[in-house]
N, C-alpha and C. Protein backbone atom coordinates (compact mmCIF):
# COMPACT_ATOMS: atom_id res chain seq x y z
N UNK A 1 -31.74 138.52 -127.63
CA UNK A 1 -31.15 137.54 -126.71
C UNK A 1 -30.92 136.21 -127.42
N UNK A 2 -30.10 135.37 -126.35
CA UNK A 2 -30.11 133.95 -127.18
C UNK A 2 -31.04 133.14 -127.24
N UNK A 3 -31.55 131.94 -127.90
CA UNK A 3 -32.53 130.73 -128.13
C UNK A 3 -32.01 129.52 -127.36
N UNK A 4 -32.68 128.99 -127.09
CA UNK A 4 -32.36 127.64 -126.22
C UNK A 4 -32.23 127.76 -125.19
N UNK A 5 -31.20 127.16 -124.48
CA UNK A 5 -30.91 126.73 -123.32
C UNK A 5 -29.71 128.02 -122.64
N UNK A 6 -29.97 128.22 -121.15
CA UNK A 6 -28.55 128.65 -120.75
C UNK A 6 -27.73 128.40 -120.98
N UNK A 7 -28.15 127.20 -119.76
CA UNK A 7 -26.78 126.10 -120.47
C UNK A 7 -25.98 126.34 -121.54
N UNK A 8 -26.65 126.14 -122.42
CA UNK A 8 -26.16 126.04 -123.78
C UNK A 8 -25.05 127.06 -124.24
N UNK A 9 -24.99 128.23 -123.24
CA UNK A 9 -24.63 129.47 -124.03
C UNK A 9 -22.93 128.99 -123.59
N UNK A 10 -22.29 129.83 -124.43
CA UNK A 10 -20.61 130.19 -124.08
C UNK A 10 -20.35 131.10 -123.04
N UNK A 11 -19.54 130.54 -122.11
CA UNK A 11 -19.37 131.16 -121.39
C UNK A 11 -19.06 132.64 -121.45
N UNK A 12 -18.09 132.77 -121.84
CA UNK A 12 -17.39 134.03 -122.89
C UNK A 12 -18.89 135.08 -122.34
N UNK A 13 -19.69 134.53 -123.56
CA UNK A 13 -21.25 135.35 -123.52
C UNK A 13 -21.73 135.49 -122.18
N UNK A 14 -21.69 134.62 -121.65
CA UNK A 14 -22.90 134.81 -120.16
C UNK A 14 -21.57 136.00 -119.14
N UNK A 15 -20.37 135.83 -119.28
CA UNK A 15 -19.81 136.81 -118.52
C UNK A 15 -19.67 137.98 -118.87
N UNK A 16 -19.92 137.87 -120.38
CA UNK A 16 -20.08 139.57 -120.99
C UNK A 16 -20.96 140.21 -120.72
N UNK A 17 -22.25 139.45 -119.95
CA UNK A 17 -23.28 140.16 -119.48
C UNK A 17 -23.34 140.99 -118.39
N UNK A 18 -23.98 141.95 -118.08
CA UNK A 18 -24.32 142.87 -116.90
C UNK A 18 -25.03 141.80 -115.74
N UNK A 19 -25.11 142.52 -114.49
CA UNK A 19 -25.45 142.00 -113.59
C UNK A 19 -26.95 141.89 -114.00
N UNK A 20 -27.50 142.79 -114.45
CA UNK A 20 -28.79 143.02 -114.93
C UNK A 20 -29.56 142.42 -115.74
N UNK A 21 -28.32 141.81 -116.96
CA UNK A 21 -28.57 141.05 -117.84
C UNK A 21 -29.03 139.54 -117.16
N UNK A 22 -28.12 139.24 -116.59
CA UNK A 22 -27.79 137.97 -115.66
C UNK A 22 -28.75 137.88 -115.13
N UNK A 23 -29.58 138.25 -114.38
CA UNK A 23 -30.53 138.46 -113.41
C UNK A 23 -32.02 138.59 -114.49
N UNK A 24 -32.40 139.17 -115.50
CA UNK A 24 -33.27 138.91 -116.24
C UNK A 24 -33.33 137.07 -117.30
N UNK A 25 -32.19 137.25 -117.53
CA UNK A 25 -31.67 135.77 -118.21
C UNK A 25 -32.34 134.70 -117.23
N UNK A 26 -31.75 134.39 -115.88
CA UNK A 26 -32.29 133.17 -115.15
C UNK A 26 -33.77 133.47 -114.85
N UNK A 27 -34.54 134.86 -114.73
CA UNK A 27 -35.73 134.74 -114.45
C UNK A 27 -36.74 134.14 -115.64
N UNK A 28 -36.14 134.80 -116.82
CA UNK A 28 -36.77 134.15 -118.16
C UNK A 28 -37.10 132.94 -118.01
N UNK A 29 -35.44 132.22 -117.65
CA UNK A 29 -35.44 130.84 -117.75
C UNK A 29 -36.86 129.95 -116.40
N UNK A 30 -36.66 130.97 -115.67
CA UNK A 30 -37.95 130.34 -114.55
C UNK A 30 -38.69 130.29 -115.00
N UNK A 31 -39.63 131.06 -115.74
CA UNK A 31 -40.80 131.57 -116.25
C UNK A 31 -41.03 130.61 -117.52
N UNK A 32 -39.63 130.14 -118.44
CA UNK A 32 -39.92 129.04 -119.27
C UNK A 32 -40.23 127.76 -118.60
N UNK A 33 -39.51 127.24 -117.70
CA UNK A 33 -39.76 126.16 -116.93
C UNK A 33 -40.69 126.03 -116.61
N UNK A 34 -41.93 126.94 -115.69
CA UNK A 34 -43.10 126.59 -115.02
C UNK A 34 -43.73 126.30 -115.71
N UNK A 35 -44.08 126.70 -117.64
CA UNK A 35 -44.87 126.61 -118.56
C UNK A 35 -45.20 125.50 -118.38
């Protein structure tokens, strides 16, 4: 996967993703945040 930020990513990338993908991606990102 990618490093950093969502944000950060290209769009391009985040729509090439699966619904599945998408849906693991923002939970990551939760799970970094609460740290």
């Amino acid at each position: 996967m990618w490093s950093g930020n969502i944000l950060a990513m290209d769009a391009k990338q985040y729509n090439a993703l699966s619904d599945q993908q998408r849906k693991w991606l923002h939970a990551a990102a939760e799970l970094m945040e609460k740290k």
